[in-house]
PDB file of N, CA and C in Angstrom:
ATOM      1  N   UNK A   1      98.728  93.990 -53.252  1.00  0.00           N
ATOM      2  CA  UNK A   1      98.525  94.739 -52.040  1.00  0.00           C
ATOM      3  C   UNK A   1      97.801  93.903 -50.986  1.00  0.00           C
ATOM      4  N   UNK A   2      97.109  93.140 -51.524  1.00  0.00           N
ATOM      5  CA  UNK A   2      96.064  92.307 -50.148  1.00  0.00           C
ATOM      6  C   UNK A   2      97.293  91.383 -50.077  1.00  0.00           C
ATOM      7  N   UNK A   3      98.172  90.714 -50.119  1.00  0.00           N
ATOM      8  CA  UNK A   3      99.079  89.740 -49.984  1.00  0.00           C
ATOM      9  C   UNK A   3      99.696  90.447 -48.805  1.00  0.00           C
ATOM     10  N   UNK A   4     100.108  91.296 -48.946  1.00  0.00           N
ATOM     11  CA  UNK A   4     100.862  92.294 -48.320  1.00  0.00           C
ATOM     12  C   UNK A   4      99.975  92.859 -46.739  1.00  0.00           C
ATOM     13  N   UNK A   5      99.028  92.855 -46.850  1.00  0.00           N
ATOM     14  CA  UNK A   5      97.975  93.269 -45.859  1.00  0.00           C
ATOM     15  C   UNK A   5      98.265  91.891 -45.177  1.00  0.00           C
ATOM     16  N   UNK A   6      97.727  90.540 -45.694  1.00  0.00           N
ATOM     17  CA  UNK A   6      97.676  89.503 -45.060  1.00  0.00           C
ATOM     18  C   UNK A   6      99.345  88.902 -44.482  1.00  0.00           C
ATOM     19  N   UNK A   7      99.988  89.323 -45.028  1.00  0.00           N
ATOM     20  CA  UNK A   7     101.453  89.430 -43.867  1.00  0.00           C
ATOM     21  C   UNK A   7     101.631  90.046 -43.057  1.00  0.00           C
ATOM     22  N   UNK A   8     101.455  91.142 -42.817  1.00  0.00           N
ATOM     23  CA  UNK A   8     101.753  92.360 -42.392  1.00  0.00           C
ATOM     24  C   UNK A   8     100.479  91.998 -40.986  1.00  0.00           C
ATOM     25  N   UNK A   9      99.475  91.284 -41.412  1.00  0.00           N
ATOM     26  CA  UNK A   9      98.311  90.755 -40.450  1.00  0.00           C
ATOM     27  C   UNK A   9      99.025  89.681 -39.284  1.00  0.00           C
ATOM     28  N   UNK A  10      99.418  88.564 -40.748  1.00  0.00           N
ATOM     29  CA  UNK A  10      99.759  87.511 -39.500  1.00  0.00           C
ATOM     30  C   UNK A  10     101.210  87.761 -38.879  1.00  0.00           C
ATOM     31  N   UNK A  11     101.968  88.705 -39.290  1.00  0.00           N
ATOM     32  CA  UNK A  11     103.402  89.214 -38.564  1.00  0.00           C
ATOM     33  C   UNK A  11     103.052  89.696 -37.030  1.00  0.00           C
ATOM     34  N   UNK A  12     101.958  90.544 -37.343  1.00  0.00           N
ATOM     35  CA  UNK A  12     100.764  91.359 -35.985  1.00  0.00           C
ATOM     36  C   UNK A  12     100.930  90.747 -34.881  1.00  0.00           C
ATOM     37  N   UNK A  13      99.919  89.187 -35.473  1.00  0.00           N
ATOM     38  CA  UNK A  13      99.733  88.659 -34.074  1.00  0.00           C
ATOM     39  C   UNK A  13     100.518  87.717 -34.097  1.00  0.00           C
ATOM     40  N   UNK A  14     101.323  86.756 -34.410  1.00  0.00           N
ATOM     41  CA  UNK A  14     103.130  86.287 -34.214  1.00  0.00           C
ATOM     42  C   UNK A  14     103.479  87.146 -33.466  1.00  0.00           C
ATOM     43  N   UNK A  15     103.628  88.829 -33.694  1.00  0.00           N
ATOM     44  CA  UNK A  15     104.203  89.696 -32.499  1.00  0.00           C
ATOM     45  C   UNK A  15     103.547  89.451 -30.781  1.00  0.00           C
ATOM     46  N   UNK A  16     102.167  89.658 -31.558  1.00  0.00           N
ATOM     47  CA  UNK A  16     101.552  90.126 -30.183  1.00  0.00           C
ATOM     48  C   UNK A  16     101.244  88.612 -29.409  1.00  0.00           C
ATOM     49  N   UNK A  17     100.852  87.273 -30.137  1.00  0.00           N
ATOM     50  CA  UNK A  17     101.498  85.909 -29.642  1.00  0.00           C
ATOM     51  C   UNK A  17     102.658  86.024 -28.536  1.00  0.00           C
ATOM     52  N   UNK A  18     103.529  86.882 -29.048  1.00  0.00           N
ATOM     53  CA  UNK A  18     105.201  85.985 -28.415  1.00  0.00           C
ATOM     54  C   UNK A  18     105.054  86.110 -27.101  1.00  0.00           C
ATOM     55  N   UNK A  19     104.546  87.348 -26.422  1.00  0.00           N
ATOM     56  CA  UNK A  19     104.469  87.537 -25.090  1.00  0.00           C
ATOM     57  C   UNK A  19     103.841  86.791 -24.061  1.00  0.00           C
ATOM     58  N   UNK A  20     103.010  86.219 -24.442  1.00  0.00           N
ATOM     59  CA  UNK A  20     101.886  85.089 -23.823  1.00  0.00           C
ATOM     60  C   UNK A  20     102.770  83.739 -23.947  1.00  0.00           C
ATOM     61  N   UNK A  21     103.296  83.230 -25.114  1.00  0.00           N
ATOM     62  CA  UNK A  21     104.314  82.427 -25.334  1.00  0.00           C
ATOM     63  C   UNK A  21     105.137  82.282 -24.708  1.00  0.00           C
ATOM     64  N   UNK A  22     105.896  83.556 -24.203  1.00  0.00           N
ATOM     65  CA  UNK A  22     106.680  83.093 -23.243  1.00  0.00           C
ATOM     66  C   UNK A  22     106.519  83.428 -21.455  1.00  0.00           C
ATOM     67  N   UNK A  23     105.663  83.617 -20.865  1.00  0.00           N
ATOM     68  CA  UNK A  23     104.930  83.820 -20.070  1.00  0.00           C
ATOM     69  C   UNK A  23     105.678  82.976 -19.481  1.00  0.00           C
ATOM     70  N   UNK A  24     106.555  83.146 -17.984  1.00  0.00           N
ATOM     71  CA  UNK A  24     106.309  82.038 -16.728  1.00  0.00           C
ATOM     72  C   UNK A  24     107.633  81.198 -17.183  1.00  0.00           C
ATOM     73  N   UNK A  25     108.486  81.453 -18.416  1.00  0.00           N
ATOM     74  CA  UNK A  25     108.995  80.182 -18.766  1.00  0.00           C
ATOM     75  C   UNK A  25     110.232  80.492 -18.057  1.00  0.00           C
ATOM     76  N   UNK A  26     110.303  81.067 -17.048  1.00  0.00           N
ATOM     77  CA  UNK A  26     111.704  80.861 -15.596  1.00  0.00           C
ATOM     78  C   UNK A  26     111.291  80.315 -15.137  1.00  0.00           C
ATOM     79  N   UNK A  27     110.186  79.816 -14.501  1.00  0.00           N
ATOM     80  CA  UNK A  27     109.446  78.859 -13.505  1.00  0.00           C
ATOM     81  C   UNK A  27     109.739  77.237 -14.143  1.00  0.00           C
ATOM     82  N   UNK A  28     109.339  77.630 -15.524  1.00  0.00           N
ATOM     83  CA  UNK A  28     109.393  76.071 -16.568  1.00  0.00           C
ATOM     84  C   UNK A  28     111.127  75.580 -16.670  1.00  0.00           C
ATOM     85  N   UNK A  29     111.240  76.640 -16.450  1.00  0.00           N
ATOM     86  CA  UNK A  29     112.676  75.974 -17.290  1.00  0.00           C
ATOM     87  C   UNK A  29     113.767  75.560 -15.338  1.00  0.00           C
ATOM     88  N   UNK A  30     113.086  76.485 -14.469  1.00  0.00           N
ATOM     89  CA  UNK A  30     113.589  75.843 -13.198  1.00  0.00           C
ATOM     90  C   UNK A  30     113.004  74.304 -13.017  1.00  0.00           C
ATOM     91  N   UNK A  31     111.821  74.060 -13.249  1.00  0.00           N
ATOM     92  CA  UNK A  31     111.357  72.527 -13.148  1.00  0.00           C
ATOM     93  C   UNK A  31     112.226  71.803 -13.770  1.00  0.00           C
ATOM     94  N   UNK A  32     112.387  71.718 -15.073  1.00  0.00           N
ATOM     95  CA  UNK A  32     112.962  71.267 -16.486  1.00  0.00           C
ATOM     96  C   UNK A  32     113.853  71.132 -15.972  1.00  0.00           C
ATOM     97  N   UNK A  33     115.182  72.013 -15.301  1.00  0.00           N
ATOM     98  CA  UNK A  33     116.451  71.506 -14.773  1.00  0.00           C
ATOM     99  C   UNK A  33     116.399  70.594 -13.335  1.00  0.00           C
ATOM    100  N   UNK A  34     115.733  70.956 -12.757  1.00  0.00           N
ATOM    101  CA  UNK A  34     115.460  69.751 -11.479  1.00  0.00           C
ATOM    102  C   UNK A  34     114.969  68.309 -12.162  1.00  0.00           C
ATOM    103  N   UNK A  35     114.107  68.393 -13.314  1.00  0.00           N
ATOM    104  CA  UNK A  35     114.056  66.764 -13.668  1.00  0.00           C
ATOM    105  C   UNK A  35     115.212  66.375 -14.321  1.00  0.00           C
ATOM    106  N   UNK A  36     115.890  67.137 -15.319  1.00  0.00           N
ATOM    107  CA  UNK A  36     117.053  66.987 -15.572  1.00  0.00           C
ATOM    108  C   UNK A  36     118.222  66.298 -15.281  1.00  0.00           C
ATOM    109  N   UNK A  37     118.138  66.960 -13.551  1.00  0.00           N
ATOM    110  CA  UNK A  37     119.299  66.728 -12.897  1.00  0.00           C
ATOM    111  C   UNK A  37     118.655  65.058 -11.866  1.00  0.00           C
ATOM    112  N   UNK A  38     117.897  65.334 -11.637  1.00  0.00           N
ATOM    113  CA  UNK A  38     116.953  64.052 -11.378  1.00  0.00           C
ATOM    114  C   UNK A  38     117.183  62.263 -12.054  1.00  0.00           C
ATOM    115  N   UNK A  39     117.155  63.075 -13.536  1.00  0.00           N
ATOM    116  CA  UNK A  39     117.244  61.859 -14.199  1.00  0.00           C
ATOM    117  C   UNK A  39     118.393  61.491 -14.856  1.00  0.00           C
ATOM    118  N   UNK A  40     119.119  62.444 -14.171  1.00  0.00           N
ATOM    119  CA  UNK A  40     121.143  61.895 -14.781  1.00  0.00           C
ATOM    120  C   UNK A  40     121.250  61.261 -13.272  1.00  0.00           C
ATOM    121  N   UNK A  41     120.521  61.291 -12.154  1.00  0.00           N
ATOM    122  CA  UNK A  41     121.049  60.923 -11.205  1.00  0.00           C
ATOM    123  C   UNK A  41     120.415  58.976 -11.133  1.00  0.00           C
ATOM    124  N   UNK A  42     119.443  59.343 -11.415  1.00  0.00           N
ATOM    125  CA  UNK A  42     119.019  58.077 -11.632  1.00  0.00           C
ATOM    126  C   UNK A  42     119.516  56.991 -12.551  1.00  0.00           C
ATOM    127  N   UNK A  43     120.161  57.689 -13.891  1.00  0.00           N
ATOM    128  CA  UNK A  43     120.837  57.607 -15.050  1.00  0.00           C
ATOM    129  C   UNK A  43     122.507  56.712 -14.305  1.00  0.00           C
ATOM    130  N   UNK A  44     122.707  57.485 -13.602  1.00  0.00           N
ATOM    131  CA  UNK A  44     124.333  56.978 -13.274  1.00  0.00           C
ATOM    132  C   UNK A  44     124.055  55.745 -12.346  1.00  0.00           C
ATOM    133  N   UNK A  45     122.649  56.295 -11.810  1.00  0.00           N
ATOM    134  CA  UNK A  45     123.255  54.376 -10.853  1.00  0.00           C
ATOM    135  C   UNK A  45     122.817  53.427 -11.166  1.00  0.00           C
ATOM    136  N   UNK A  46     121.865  53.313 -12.388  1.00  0.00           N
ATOM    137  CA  UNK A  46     121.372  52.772 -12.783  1.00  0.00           C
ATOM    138  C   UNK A  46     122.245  51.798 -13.800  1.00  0.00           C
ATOM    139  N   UNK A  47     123.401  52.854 -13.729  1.00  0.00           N
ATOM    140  CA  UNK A  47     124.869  52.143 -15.082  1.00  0.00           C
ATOM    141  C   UNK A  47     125.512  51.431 -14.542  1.00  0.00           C
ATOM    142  N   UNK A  48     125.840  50.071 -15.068  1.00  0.00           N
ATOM    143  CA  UNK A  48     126.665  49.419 -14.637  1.00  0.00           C
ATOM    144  C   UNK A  48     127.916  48.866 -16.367  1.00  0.00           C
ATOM    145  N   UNK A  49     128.723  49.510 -15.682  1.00  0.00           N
ATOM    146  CA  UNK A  49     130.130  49.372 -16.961  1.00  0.00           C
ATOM    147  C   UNK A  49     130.535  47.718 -17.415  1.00  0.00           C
ATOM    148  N   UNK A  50     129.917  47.086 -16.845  1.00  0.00           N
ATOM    149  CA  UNK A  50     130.528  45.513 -16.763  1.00  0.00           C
ATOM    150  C   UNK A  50     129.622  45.332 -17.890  1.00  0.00           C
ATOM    151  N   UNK A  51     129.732  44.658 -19.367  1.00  0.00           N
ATOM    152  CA  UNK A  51     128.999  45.076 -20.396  1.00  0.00           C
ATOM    153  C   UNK A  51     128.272  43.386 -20.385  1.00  0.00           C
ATOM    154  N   UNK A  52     129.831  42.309 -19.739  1.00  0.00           N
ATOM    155  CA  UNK A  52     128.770  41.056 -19.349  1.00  0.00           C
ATOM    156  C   UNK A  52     127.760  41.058 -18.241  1.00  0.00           C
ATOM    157  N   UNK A  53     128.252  41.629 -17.406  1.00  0.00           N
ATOM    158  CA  UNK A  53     127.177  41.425 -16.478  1.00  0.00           C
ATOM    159  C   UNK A  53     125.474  41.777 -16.645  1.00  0.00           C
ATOM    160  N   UNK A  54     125.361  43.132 -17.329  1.00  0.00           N
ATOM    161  CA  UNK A  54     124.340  43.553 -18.081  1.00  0.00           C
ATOM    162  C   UNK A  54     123.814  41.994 -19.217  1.00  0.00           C
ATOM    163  N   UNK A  55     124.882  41.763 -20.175  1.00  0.00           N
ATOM    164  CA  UNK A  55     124.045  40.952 -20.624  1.00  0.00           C
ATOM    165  C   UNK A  55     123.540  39.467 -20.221  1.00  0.00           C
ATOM    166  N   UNK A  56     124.358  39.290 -18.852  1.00  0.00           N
ATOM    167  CA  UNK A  56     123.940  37.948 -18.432  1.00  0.00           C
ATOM    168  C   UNK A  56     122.384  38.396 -17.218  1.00  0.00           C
ATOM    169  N   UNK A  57     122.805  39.767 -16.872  1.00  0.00           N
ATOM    170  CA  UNK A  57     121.278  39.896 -16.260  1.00  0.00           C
ATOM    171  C   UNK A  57     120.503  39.460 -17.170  1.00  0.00           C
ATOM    172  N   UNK A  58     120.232  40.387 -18.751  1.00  0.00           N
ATOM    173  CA  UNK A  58     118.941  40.466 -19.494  1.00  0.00           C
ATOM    174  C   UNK A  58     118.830  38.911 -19.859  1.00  0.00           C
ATOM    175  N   UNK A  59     119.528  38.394 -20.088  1.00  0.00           N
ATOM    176  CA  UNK A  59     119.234  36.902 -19.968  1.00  0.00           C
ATOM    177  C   UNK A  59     118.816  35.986 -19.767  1.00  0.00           C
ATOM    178  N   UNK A  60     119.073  36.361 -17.978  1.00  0.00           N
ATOM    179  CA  UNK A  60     118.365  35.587 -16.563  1.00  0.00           C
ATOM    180  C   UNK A  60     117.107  36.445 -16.901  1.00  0.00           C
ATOM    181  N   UNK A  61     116.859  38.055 -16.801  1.00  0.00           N
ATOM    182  CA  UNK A  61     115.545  37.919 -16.915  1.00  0.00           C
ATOM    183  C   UNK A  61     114.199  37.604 -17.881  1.00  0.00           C
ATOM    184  N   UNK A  62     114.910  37.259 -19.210  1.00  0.00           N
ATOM    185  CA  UNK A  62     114.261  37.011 -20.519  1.00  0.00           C
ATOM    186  C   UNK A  62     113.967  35.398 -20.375  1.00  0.00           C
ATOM    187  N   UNK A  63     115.515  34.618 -19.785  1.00  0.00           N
ATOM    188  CA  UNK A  63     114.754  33.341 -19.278  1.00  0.00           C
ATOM    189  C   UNK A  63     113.765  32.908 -18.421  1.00  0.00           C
ATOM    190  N   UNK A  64     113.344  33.589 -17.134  1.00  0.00           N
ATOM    191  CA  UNK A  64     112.616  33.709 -16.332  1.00  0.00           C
ATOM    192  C   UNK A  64     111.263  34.210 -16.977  1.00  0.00           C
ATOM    193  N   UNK A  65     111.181  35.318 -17.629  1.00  0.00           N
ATOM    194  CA  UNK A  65     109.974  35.661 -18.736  1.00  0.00           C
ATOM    195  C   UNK A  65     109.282  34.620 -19.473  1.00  0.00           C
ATOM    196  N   UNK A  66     110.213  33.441 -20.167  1.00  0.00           N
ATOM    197  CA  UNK A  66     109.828  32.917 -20.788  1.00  0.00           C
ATOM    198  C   UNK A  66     109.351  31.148 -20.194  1.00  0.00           C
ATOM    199  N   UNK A  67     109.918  31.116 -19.094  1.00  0.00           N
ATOM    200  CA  UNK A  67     109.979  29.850 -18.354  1.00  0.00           C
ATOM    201  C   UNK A  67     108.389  30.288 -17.783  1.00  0.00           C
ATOM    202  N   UNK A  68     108.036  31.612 -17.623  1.00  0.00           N
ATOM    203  CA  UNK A  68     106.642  31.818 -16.682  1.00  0.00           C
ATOM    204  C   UNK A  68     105.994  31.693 -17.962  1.00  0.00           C
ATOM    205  N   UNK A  69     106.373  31.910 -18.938  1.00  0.00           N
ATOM    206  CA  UNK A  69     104.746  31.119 -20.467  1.00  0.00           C
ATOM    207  C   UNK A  69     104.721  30.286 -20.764  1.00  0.00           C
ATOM    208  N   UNK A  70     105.469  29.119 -20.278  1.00  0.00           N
ATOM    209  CA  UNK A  70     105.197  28.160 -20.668  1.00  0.00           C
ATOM    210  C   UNK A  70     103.823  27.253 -20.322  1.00  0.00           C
TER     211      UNK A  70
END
């Protein structure tokens, strides 16, 4: 029976939790899609499909990295 009390306890406030929990979260989830959309935008121009060109950038700049420690 006390097992039963102590569920029946923490079920309680899990219930009475959820409401506070989700409090405001239209406001959150409008932010959340503006960074979203933010960072696919940044995402696409940031792409370049030429798969050499990418690796002859990281290249030039890993050589340049390493030419400044010497």
């Amino acid at each position: 029976m006390k097992v039963v009390k102590i569920i029946l306890a923490l079920g309680l406030i899990v219930i009475a939790n959820s409401g506070i929990v989700m409090a405001n979260i239209a406001h959150f989830d409008e932010v959340w899609a503006k960074r979203a959309q933010r960072a696919k935008q940044i995402a696409e121009k940031a792409y370049d499909p030429n798969p050499h060109h990418v690796a002859n950038h990281l290249n030039h700049k890993t050589h340049q990295a390493h030419e400044a420690h010497k």
